[in-house]
PDB file of N, CA and C in Angstrom:
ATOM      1  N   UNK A   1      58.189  58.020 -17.974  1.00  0.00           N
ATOM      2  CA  UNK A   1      57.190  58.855 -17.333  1.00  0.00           C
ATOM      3  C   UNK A   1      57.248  60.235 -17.971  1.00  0.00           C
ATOM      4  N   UNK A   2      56.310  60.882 -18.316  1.00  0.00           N
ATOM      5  CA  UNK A   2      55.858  61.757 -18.876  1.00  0.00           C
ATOM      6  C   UNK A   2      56.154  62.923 -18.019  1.00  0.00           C
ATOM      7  N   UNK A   3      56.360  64.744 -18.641  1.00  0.00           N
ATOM      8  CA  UNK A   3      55.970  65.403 -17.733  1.00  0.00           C
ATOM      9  C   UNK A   3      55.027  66.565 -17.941  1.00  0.00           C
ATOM     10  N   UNK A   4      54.558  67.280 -16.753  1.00  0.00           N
ATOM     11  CA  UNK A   4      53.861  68.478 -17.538  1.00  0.00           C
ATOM     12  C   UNK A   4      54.540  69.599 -16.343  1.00  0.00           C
ATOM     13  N   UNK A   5      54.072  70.661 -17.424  1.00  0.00           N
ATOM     14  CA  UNK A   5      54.193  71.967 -16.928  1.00  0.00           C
ATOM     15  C   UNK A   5      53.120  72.419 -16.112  1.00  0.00           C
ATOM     16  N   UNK A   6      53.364  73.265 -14.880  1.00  0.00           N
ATOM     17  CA  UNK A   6      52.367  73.756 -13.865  1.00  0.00           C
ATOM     18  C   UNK A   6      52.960  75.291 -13.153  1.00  0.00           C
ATOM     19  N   UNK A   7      51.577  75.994 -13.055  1.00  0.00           N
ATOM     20  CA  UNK A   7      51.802  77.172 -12.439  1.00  0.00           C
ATOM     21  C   UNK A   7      51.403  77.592 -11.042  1.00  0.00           C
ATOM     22  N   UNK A   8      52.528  77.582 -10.284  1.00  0.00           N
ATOM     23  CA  UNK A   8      51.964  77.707  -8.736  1.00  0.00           C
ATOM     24  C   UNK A   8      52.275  78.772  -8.193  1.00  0.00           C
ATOM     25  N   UNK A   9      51.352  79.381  -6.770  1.00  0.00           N
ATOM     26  CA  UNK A   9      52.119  80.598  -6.419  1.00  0.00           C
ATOM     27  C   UNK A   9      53.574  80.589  -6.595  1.00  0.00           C
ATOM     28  N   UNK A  10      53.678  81.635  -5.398  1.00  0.00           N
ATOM     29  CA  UNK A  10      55.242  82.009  -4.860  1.00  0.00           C
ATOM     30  C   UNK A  10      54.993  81.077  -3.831  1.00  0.00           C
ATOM     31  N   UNK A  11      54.087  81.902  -2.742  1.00  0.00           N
ATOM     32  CA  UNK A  11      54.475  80.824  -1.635  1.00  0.00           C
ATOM     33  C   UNK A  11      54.045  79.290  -1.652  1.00  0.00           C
ATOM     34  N   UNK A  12      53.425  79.091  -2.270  1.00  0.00           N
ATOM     35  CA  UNK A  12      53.498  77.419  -2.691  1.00  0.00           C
ATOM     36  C   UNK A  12      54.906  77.022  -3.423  1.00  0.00           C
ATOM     37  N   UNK A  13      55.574  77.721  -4.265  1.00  0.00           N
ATOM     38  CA  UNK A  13      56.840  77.690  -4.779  1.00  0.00           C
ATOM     39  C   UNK A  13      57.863  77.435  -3.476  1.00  0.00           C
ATOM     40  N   UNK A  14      58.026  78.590  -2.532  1.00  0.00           N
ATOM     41  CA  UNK A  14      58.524  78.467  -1.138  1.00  0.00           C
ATOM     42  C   UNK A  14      58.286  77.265  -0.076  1.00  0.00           C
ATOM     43  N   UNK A  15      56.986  77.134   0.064  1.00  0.00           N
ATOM     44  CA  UNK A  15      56.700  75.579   0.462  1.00  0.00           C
ATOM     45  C   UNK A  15      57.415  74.556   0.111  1.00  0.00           C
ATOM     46  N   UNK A  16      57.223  74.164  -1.057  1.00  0.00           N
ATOM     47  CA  UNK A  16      57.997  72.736  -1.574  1.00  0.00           C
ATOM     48  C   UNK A  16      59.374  73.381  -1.442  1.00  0.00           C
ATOM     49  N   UNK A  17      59.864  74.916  -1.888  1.00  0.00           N
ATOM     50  CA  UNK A  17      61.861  74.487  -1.898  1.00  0.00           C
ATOM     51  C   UNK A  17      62.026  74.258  -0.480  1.00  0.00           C
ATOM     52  N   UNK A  18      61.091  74.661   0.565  1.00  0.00           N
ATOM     53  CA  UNK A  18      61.614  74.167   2.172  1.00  0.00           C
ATOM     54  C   UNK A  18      61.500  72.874   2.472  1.00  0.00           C
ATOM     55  N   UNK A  19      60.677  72.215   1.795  1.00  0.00           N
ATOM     56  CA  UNK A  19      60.144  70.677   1.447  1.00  0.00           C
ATOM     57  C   UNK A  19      61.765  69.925   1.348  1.00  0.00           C
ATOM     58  N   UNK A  20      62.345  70.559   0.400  1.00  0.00           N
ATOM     59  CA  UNK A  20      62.975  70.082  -0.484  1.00  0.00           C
ATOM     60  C   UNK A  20      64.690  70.114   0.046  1.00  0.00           C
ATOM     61  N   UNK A  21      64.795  71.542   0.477  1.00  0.00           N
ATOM     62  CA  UNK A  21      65.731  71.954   1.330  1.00  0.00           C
ATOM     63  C   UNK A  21      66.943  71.586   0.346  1.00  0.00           C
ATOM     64  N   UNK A  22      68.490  71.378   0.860  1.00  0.00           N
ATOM     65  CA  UNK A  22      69.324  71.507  -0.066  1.00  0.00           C
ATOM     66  C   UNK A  22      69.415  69.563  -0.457  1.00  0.00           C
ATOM     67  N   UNK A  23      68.847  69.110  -0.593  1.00  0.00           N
ATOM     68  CA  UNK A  23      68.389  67.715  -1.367  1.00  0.00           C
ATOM     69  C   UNK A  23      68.927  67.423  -2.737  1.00  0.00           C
ATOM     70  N   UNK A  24      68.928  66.611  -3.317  1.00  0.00           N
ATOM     71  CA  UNK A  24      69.296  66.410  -4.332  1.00  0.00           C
ATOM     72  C   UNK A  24      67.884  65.534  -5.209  1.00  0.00           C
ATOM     73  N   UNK A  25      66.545  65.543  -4.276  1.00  0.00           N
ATOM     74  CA  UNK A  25      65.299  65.560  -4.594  1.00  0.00           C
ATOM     75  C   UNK A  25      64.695  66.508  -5.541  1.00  0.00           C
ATOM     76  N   UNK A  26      63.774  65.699  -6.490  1.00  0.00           N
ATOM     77  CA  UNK A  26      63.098  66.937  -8.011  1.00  0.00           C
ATOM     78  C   UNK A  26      62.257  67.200  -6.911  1.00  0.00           C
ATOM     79  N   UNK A  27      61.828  68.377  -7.458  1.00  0.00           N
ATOM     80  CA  UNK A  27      60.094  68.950  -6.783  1.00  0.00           C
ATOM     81  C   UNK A  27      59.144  67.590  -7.230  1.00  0.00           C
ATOM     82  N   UNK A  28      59.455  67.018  -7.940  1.00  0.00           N
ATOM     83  CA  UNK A  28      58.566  66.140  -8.179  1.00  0.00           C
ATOM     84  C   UNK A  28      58.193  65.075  -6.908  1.00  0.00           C
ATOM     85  N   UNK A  29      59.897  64.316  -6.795  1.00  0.00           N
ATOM     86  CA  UNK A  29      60.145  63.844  -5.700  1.00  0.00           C
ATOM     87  C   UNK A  29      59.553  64.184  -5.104  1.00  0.00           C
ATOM     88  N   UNK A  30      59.369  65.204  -4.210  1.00  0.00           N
ATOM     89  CA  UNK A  30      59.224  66.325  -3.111  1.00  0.00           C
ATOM     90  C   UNK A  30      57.389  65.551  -2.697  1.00  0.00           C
ATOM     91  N   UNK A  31      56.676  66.194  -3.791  1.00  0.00           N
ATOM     92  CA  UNK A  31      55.589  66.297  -3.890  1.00  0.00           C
ATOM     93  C   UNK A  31      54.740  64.811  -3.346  1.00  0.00           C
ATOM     94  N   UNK A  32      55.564  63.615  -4.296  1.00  0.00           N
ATOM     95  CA  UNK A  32      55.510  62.789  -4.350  1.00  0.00           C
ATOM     96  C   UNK A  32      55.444  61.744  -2.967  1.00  0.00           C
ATOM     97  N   UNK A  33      56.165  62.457  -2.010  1.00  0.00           N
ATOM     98  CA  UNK A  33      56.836  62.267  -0.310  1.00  0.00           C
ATOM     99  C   UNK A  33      56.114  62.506   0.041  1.00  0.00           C
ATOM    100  N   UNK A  34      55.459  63.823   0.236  1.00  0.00           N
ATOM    101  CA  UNK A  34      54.271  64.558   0.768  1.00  0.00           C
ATOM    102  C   UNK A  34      53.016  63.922   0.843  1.00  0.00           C
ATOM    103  N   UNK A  35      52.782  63.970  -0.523  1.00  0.00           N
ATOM    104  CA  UNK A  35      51.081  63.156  -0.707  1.00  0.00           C
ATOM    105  C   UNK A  35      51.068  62.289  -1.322  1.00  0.00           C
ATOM    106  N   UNK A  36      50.918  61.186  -0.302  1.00  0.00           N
ATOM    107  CA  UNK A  36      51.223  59.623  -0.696  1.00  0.00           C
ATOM    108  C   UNK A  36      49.806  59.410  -0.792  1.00  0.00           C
ATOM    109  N   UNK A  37      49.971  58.424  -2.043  1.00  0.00           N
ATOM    110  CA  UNK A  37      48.225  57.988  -2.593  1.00  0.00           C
ATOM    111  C   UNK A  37      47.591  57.322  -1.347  1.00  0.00           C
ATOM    112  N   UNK A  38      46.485  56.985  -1.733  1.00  0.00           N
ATOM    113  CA  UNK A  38      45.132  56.674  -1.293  1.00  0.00           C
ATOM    114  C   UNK A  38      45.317  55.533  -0.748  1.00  0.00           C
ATOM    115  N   UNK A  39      45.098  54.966   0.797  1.00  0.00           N
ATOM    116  CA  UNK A  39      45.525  53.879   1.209  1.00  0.00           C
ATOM    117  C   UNK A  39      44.288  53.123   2.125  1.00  0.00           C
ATOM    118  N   UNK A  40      44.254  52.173   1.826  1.00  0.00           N
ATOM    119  CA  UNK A  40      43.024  50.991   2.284  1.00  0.00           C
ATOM    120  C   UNK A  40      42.960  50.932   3.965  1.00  0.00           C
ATOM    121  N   UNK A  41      42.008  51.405   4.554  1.00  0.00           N
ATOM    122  CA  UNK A  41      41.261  51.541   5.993  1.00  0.00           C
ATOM    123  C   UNK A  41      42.794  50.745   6.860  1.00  0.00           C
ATOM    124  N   UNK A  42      42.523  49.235   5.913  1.00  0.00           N
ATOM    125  CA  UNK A  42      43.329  47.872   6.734  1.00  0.00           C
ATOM    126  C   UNK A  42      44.817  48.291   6.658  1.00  0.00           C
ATOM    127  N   UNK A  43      45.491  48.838   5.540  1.00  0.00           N
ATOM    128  CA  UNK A  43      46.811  49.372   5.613  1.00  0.00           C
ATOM    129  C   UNK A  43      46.983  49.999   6.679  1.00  0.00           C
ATOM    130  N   UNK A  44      46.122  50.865   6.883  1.00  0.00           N
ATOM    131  CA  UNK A  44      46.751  52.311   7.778  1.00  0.00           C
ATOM    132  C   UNK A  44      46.624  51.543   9.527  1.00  0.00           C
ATOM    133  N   UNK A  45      45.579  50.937   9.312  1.00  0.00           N
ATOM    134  CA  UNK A  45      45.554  49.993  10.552  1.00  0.00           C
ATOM    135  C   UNK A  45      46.836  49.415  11.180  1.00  0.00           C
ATOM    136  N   UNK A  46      47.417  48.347   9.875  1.00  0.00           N
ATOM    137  CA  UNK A  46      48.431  47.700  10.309  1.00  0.00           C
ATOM    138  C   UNK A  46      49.399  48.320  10.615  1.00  0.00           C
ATOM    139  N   UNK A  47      49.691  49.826  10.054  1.00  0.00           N
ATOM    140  CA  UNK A  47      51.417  50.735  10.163  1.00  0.00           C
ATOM    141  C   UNK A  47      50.928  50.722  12.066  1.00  0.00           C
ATOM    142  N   UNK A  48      50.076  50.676  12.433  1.00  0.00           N
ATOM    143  CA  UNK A  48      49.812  50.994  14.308  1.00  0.00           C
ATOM    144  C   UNK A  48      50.113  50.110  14.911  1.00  0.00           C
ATOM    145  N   UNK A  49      49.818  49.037  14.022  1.00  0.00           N
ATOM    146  CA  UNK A  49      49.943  47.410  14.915  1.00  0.00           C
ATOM    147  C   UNK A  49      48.657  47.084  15.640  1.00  0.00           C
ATOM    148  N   UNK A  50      48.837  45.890  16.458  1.00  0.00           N
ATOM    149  CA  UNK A  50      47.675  45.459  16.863  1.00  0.00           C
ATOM    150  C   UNK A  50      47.343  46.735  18.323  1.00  0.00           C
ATOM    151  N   UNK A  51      45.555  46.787  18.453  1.00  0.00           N
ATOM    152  CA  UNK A  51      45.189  47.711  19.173  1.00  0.00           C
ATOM    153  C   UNK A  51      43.918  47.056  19.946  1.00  0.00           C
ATOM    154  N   UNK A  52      44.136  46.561  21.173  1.00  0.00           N
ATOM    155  CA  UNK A  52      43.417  45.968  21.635  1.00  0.00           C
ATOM    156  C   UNK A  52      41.978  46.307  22.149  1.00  0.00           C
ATOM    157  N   UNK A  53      42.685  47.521  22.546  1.00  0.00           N
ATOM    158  CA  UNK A  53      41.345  48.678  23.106  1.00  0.00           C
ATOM    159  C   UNK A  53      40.329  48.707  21.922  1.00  0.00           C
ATOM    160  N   UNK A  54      41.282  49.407  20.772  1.00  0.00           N
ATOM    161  CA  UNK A  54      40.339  49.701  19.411  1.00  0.00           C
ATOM    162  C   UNK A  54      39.277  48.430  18.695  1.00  0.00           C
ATOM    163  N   UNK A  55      39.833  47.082  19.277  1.00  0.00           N
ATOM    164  CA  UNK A  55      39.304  46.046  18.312  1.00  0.00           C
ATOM    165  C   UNK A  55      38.079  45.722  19.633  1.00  0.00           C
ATOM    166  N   UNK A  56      38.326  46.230  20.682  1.00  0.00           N
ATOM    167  CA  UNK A  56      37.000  45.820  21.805  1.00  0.00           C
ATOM    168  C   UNK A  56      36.201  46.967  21.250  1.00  0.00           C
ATOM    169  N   UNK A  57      35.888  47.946  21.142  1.00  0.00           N
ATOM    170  CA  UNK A  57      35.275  48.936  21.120  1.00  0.00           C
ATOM    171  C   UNK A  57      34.545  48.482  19.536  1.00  0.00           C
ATOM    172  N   UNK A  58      35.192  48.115  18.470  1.00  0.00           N
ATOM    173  CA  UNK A  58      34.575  47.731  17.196  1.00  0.00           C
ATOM    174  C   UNK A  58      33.636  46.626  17.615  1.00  0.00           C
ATOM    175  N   UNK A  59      34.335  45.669  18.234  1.00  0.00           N
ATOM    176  CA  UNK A  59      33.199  44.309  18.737  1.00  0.00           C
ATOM    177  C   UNK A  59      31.852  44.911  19.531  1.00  0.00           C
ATOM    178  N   UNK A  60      32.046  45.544  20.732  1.00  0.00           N
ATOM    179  CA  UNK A  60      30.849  46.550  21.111  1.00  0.00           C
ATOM    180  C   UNK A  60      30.311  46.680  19.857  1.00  0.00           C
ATOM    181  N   UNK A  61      30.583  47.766  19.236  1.00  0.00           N
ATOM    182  CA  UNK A  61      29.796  48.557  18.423  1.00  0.00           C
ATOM    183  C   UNK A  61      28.818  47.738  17.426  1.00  0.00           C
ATOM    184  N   UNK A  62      29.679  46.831  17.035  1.00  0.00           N
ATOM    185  CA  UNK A  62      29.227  45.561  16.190  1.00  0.00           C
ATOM    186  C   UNK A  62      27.994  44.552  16.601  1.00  0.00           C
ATOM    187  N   UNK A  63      28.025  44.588  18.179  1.00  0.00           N
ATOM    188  CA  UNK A  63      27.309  43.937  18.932  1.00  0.00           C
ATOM    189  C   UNK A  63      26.068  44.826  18.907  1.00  0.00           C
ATOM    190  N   UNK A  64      25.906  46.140  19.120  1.00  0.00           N
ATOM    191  CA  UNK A  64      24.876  46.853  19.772  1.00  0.00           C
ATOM    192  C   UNK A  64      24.239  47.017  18.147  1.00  0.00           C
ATOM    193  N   UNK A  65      25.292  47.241  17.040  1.00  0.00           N
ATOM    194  CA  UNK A  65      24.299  47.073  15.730  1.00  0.00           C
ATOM    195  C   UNK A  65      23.265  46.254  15.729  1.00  0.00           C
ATOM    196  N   UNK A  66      24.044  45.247  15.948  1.00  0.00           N
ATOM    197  CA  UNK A  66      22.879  43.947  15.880  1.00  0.00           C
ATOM    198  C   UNK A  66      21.688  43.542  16.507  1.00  0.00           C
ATOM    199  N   UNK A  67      22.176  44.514  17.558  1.00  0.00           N
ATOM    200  CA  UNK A  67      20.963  44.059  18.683  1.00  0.00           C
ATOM    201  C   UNK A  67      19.730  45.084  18.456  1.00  0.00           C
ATOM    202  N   UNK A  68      20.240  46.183  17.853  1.00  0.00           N
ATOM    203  CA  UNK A  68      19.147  47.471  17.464  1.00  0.00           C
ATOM    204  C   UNK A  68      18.462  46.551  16.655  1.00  0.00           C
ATOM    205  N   UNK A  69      16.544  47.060  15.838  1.00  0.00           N
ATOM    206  CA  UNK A  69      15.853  46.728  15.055  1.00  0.00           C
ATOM    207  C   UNK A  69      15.395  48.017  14.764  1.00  0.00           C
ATOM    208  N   UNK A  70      14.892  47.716  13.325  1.00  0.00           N
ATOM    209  CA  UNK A  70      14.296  48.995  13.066  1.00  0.00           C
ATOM    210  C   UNK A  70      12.923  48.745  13.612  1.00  0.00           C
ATOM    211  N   UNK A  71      12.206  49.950  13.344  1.00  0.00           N
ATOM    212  CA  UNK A  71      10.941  50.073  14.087  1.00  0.00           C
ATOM    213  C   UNK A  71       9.772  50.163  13.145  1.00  0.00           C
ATOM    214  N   UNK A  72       8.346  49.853  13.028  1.00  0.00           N
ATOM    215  CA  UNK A  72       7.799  50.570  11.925  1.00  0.00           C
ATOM    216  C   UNK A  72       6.921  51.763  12.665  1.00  0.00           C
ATOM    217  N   UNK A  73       6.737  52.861  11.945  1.00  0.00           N
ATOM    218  CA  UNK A  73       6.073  53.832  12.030  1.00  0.00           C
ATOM    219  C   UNK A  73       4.976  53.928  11.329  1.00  0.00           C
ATOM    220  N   UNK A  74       3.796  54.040  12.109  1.00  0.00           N
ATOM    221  CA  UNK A  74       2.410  54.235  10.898  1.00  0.00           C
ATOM    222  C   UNK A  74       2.336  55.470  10.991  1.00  0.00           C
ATOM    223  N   UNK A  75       2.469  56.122  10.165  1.00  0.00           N
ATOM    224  CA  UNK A  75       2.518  58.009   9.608  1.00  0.00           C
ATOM    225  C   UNK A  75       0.490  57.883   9.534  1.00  0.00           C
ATOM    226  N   UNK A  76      -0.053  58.601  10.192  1.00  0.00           N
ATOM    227  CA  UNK A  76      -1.412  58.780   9.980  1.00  0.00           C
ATOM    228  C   UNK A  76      -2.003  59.854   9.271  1.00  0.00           C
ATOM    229  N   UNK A  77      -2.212  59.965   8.355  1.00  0.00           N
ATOM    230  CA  UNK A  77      -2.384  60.506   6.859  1.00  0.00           C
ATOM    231  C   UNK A  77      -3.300  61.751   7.485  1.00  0.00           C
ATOM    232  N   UNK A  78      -4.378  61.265   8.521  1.00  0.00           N
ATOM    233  CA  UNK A  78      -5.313  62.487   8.977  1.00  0.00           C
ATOM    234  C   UNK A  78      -4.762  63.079   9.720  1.00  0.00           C
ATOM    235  N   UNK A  79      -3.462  63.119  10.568  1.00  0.00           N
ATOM    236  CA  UNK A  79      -3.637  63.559  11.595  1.00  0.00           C
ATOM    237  C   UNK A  79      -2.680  64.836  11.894  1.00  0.00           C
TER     238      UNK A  79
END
């Protein structure tokens, strides 16, 4: 793994060493802990576990989609 050089405040400097505290963690580490990549709707779901309330309320919602229609509108050009 590659590295690069970066210029950050002070107090962003201060941030991560409190991050970091007396660790034996790189700032890299650090950073790395902090802001964990980009994670799929269904992941973050499962770290909660099952949610019974939440999965009735989706079925509602799911239900009343369906039941809506769109409408047509005649826009009257004269009026």
């Amino acid at each position: 793994m590659g590295t690069r050089t970066i210029s950050i405040s002070d107090d962003a400097y201060e941030r991560l060493s409190r991050l970091k505290g007396p660790s034996n963690m790189s700032f890299s580490e650090v950073i790395l802990k902090y802001t964990p990549q980009k994670k799929k709707l269904s992941e973050i779901l499962k770290e909660f576990g099952p949610n019974p309330a939440l999965a009735s309320s989706i079925e509602e919602a799911s239900r009343e989609m369906r039941k809506a229609s769109m409408r047509e509108v005649d826009f009257d050009a004269d009026a």
